[in-house]
PDB file of N, CA and C in Angstrom:
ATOM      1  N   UNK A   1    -118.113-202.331 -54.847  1.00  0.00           N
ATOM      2  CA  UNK A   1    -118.560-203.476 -54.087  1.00  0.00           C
ATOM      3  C   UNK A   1    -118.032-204.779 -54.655  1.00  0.00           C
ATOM      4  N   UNK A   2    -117.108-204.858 -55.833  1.00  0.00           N
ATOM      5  CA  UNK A   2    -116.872-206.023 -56.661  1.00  0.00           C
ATOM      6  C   UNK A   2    -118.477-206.804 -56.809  1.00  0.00           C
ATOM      7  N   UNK A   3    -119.480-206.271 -56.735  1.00  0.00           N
ATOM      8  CA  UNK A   3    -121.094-207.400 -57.276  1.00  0.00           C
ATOM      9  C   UNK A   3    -120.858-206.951 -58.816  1.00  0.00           C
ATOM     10  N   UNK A   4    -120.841-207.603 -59.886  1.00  0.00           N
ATOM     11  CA  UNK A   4    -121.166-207.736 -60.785  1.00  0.00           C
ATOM     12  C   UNK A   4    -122.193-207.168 -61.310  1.00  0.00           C
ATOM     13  N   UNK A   5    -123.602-207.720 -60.799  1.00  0.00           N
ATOM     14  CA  UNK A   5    -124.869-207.623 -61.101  1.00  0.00           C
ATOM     15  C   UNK A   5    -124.988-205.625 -60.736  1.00  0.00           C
ATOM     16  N   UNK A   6    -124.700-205.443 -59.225  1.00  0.00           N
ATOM     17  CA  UNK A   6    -124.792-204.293 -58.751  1.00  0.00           C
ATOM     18  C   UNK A   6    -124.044-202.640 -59.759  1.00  0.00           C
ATOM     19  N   UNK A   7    -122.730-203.516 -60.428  1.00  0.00           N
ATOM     20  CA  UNK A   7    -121.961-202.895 -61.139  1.00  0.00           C
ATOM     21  C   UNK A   7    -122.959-202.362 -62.459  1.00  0.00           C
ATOM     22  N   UNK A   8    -123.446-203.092 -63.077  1.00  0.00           N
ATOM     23  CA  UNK A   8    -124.402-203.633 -64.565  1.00  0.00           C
ATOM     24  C   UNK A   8    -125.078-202.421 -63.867  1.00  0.00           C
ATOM     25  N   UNK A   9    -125.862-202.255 -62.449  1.00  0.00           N
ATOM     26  CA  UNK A   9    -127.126-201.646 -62.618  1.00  0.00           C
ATOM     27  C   UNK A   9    -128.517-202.393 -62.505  1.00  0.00           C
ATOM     28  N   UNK A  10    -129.417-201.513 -62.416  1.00  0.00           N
ATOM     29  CA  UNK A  10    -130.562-202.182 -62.157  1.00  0.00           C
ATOM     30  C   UNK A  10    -131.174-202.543 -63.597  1.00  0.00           C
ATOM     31  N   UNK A  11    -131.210-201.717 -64.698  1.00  0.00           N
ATOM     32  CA  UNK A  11    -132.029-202.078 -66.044  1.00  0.00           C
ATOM     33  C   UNK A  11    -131.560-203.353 -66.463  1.00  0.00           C
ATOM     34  N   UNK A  12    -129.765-203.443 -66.631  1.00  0.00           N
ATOM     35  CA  UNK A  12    -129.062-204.101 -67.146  1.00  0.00           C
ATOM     36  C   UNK A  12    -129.514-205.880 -66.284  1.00  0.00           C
ATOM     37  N   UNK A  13    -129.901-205.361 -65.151  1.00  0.00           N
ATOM     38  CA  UNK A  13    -130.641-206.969 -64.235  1.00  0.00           C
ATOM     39  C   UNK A  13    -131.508-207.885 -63.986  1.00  0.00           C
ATOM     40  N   UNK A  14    -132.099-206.343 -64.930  1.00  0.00           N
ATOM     41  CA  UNK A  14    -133.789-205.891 -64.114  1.00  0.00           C
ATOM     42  C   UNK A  14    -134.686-207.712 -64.140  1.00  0.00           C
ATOM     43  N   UNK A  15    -134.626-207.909 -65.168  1.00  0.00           N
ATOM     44  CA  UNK A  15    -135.680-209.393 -65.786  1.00  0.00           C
ATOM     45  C   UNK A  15    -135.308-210.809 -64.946  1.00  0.00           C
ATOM     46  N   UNK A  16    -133.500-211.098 -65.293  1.00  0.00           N
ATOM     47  CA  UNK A  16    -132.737-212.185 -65.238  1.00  0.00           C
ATOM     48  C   UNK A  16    -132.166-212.464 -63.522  1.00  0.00           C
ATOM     49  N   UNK A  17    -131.930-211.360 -63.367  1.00  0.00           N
ATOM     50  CA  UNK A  17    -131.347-211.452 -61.690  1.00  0.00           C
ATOM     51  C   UNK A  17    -132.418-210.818 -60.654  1.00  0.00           C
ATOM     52  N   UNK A  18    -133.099-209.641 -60.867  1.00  0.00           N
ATOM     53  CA  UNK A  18    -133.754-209.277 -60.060  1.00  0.00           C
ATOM     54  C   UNK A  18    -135.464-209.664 -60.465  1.00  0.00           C
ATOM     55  N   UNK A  19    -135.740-210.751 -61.331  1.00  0.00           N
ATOM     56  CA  UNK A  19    -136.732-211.077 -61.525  1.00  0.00           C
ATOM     57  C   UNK A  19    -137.962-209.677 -61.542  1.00  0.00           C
ATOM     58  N   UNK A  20    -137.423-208.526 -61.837  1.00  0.00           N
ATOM     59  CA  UNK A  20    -139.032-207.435 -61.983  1.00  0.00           C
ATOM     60  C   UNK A  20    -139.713-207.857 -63.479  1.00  0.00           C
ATOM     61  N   UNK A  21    -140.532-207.166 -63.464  1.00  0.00           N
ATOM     62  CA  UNK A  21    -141.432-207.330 -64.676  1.00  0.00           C
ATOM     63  C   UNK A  21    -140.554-206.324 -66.115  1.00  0.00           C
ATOM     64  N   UNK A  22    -141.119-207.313 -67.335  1.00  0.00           N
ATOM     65  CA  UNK A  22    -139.963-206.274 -68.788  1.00  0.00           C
ATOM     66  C   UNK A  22    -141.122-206.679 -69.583  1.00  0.00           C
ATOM     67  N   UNK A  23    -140.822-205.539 -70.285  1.00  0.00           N
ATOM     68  CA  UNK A  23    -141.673-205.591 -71.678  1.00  0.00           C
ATOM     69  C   UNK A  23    -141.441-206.695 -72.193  1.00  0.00           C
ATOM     70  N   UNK A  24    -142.075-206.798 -73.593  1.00  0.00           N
ATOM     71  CA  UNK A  24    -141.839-207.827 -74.874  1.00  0.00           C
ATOM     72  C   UNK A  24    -140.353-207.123 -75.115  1.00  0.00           C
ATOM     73  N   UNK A  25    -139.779-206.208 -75.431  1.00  0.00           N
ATOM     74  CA  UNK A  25    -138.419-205.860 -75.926  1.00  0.00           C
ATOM     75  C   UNK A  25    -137.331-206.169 -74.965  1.00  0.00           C
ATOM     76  N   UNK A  26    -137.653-206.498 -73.625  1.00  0.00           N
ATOM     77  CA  UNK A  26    -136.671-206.819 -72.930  1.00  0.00           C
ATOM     78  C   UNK A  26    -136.075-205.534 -71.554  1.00  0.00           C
ATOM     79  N   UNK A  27    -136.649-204.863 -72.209  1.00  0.00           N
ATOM     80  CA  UNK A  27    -136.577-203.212 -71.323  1.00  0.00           C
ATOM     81  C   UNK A  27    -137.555-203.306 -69.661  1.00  0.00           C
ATOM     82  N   UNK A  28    -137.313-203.274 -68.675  1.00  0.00           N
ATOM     83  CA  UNK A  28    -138.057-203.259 -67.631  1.00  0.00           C
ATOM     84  C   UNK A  28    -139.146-202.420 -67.373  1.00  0.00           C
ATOM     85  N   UNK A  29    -140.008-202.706 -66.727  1.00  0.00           N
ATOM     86  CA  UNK A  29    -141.409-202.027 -66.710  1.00  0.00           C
ATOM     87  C   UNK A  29    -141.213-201.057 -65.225  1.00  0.00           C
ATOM     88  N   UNK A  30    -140.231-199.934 -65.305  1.00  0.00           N
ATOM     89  CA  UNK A  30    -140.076-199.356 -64.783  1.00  0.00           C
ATOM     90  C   UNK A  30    -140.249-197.845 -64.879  1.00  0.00           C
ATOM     91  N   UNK A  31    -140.968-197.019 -63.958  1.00  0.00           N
ATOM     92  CA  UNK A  31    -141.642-195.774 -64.227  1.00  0.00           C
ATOM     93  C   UNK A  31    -140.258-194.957 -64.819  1.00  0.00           C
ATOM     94  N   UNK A  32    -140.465-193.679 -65.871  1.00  0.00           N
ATOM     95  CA  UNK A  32    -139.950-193.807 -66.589  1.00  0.00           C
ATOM     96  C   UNK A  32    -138.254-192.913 -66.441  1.00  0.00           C
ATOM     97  N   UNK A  33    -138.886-192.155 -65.431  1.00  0.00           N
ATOM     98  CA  UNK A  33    -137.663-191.517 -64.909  1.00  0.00           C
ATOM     99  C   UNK A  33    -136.619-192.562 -64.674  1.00  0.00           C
ATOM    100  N   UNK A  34    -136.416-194.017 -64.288  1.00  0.00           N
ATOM    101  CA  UNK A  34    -136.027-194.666 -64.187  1.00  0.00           C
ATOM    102  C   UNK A  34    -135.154-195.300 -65.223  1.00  0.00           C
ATOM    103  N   UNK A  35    -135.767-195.276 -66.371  1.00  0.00           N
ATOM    104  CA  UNK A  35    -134.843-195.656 -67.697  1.00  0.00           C
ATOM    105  C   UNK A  35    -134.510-194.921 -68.110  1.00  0.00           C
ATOM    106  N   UNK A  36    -134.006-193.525 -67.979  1.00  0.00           N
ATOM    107  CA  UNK A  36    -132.924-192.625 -68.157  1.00  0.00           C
ATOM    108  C   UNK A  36    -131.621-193.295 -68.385  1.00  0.00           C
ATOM    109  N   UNK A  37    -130.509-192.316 -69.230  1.00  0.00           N
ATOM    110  CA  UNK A  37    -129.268-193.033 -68.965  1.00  0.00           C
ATOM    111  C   UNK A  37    -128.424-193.127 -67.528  1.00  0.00           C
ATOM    112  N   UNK A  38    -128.999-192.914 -66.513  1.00  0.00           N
ATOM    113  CA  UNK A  38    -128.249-193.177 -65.089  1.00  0.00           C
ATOM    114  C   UNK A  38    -128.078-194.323 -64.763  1.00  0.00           C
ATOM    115  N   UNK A  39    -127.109-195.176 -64.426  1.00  0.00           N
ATOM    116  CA  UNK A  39    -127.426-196.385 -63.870  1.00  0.00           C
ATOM    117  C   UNK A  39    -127.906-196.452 -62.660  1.00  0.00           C
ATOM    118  N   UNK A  40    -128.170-197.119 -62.520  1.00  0.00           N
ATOM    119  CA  UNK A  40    -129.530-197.214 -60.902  1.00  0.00           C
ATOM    120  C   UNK A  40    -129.231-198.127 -60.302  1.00  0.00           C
ATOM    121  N   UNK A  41    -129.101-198.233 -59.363  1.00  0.00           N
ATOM    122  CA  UNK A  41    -128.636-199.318 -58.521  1.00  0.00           C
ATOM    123  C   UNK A  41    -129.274-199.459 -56.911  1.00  0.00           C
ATOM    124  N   UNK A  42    -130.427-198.810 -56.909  1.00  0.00           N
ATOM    125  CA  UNK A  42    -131.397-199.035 -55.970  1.00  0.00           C
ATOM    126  C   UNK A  42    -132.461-197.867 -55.921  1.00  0.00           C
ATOM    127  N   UNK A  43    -133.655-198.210 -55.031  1.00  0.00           N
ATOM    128  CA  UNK A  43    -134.941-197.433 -54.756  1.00  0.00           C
ATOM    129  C   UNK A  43    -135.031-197.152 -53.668  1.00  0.00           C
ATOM    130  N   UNK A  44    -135.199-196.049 -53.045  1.00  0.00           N
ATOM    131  CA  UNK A  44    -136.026-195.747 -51.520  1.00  0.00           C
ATOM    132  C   UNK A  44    -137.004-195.620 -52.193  1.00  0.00           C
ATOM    133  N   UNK A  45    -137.976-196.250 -51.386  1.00  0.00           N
ATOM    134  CA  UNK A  45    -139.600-195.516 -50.982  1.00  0.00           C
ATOM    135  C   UNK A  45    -139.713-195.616 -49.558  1.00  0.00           C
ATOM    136  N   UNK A  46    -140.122-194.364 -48.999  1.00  0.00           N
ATOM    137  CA  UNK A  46    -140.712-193.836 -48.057  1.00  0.00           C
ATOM    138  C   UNK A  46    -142.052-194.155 -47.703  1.00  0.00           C
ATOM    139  N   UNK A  47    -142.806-194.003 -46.881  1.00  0.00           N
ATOM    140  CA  UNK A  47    -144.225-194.558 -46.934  1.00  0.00           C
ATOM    141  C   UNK A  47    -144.638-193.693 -45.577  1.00  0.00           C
ATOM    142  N   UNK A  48    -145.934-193.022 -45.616  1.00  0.00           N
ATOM    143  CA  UNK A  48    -146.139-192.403 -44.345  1.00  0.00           C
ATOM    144  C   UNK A  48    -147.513-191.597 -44.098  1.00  0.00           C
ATOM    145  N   UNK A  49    -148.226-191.600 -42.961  1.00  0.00           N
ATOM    146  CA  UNK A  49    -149.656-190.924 -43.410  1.00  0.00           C
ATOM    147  C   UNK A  49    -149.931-189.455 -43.743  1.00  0.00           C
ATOM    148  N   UNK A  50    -148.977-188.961 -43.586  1.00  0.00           N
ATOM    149  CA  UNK A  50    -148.853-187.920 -44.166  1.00  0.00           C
ATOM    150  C   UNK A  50    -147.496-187.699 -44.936  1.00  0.00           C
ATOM    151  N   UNK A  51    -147.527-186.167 -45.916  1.00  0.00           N
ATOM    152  CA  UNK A  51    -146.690-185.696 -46.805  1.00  0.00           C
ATOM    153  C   UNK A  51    -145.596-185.011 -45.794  1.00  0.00           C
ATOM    154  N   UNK A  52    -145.863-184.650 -44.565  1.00  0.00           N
ATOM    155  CA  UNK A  52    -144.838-183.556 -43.722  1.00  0.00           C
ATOM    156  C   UNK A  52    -144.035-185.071 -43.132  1.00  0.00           C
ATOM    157  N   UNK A  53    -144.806-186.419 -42.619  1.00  0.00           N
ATOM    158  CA  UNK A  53    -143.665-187.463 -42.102  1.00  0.00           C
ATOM    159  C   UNK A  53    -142.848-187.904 -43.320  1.00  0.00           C
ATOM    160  N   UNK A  54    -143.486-188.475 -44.455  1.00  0.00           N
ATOM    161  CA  UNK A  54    -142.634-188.927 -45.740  1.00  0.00           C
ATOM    162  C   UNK A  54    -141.150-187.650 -46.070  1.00  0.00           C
ATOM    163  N   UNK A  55    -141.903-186.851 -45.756  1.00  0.00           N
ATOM    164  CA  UNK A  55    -141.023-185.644 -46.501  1.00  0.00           C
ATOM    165  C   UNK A  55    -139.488-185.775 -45.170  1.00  0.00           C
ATOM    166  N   UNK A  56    -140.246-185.781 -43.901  1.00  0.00           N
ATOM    167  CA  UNK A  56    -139.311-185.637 -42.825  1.00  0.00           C
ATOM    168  C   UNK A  56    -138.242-187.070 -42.772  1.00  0.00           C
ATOM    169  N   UNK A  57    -139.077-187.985 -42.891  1.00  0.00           N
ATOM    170  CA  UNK A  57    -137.902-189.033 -43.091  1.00  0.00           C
ATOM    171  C   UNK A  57    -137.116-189.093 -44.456  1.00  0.00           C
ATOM    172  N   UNK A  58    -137.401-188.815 -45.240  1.00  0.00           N
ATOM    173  CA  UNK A  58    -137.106-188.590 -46.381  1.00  0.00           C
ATOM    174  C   UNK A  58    -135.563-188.021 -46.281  1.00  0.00           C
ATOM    175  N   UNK A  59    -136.037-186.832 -45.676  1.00  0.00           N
ATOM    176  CA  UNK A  59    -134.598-185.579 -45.443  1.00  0.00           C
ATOM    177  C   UNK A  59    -133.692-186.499 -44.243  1.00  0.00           C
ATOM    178  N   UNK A  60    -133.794-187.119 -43.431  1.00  0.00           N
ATOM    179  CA  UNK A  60    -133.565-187.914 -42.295  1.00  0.00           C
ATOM    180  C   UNK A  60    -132.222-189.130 -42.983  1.00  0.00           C
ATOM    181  N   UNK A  61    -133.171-190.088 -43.867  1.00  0.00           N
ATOM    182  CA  UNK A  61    -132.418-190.643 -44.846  1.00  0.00           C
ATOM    183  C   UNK A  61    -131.325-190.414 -45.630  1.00  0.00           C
ATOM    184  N   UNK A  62    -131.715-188.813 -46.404  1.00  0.00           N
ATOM    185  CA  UNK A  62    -130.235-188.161 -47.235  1.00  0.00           C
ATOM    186  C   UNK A  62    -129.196-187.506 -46.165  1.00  0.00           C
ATOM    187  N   UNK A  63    -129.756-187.242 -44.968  1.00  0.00           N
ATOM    188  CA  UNK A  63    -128.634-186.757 -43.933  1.00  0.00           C
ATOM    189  C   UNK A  63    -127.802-188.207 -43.248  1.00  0.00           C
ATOM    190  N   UNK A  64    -128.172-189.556 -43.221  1.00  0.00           N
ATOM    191  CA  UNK A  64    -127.549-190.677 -43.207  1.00  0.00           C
ATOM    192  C   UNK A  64    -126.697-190.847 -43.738  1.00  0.00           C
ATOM    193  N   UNK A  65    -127.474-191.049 -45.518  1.00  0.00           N
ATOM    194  CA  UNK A  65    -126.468-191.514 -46.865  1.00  0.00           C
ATOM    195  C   UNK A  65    -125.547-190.179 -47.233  1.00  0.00           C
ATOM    196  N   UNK A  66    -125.599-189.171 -46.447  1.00  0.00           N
ATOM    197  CA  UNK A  66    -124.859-188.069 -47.287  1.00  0.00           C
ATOM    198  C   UNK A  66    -124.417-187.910 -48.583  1.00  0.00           C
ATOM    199  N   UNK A  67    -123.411-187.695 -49.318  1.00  0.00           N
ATOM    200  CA  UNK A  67    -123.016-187.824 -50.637  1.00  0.00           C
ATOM    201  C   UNK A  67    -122.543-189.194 -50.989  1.00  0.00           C
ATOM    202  N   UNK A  68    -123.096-190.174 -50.498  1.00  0.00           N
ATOM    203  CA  UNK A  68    -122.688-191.522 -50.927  1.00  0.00           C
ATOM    204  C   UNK A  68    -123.513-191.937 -52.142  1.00  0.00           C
ATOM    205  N   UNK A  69    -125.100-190.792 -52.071  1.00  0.00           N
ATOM    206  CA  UNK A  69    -125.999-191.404 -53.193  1.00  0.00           C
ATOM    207  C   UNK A  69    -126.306-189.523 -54.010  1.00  0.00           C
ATOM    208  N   UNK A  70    -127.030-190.778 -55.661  1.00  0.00           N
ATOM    209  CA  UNK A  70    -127.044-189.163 -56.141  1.00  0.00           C
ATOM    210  C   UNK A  70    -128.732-189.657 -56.487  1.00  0.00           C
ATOM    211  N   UNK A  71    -129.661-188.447 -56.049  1.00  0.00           N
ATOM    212  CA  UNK A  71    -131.055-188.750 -56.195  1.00  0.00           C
ATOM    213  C   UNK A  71    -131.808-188.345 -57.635  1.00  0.00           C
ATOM    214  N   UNK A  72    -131.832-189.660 -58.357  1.00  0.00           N
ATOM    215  CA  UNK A  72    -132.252-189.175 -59.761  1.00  0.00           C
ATOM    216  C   UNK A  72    -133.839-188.427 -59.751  1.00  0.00           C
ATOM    217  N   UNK A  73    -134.503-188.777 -59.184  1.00  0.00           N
ATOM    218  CA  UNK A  73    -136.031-188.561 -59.500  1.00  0.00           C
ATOM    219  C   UNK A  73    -136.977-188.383 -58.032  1.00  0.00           C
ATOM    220  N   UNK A  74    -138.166-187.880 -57.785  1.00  0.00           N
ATOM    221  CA  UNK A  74    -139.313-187.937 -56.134  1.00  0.00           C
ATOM    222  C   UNK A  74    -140.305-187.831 -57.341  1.00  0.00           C
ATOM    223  N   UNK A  75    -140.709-189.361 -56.338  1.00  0.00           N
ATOM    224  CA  UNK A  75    -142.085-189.190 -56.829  1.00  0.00           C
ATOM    225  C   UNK A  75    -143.103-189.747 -55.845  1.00  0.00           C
ATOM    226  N   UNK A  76    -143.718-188.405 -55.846  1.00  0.00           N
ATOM    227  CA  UNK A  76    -144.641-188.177 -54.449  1.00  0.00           C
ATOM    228  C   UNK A  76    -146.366-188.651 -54.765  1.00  0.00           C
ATOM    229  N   UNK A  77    -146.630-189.442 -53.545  1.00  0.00           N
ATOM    230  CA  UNK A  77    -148.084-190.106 -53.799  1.00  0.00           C
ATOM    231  C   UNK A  77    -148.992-189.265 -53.392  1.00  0.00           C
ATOM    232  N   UNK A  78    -150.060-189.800 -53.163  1.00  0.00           N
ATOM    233  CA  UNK A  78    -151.434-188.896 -52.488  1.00  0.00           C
ATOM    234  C   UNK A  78    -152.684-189.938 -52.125  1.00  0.00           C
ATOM    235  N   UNK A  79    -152.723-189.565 -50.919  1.00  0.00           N
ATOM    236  CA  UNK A  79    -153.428-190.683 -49.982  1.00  0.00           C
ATOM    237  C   UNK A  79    -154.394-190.726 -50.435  1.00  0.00           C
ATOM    238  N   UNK A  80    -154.873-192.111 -50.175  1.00  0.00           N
ATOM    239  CA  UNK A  80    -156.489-192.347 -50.460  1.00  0.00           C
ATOM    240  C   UNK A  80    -157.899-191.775 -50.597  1.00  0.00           C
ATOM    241  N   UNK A  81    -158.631-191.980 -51.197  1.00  0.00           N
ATOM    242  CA  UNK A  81    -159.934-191.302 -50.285  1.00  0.00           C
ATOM    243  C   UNK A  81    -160.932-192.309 -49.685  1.00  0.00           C
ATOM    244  N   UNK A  82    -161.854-191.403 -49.376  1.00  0.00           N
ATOM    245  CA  UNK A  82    -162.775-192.362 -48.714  1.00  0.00           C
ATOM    246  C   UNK A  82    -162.226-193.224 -47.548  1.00  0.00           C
ATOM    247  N   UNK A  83    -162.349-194.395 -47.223  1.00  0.00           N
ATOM    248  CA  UNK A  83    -162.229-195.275 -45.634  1.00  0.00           C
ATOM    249  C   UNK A  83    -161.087-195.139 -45.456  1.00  0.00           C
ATOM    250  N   UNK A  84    -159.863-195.214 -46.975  1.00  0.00           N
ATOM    251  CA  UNK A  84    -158.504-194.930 -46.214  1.00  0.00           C
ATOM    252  C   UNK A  84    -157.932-193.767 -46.887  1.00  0.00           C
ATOM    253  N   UNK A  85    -159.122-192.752 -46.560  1.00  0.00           N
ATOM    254  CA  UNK A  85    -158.117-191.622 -46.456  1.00  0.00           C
ATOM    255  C   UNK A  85    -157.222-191.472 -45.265  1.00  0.00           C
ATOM    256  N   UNK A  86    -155.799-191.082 -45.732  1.00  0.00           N
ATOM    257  CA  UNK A  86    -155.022-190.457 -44.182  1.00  0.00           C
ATOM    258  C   UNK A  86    -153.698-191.673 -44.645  1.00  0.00           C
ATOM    259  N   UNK A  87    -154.022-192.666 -45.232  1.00  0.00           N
ATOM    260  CA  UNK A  87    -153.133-193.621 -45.190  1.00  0.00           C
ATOM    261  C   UNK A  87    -152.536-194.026 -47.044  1.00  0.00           C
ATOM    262  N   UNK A  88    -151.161-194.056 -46.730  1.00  0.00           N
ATOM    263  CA  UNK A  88    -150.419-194.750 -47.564  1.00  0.00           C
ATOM    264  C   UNK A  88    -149.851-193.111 -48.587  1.00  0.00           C
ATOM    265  N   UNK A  89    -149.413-192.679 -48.166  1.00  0.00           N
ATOM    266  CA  UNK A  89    -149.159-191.104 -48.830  1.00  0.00           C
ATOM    267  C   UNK A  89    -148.050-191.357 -49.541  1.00  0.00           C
TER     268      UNK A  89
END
């Protein structure tokens, strides 16, 4: 893409360009699969009231991006309980 920043990666950005949250050491406060040695250079999240739609768009998405992306990590939620159960999976 010639981006600079995009090149570096996301850790290498994380504080200074993409303003996320970093420790006191300077390391980003990112779940941890994430600070692996891969460079990272973006996130899907999916969002959906159930696990069978997340999952379905999910697969929907990698049949788009085909081998353009390589998927380091899934990490799958679990809906609410109580008033909002059903929502935010």
């Amino acid at each position: 893409m010639g981006d600079q920043p995009f090149n570096q990666g996301m850790k290498a950005v994380a504080g200074n360009i993409l303003a996320d949250p970093v420790q006191s050491n300077g390391q980003p406060k990112y779940e941890p699969a994430f600070l692996g040695p891969e460079k990272l250079h973006g996130i899907i999240l999916v969002a959906g009231n159930t696990a069978q739609i997340v999952d379905t768009k999910l697969n929907d998405i990698k049949k788009v991006l085909g081998g353009t992306v390589k998927e380091v990590t899934t990490i799958k939620g679990k809906v609410r309980p109580g008033e909002f159960k059903g929502h935010e999976q």
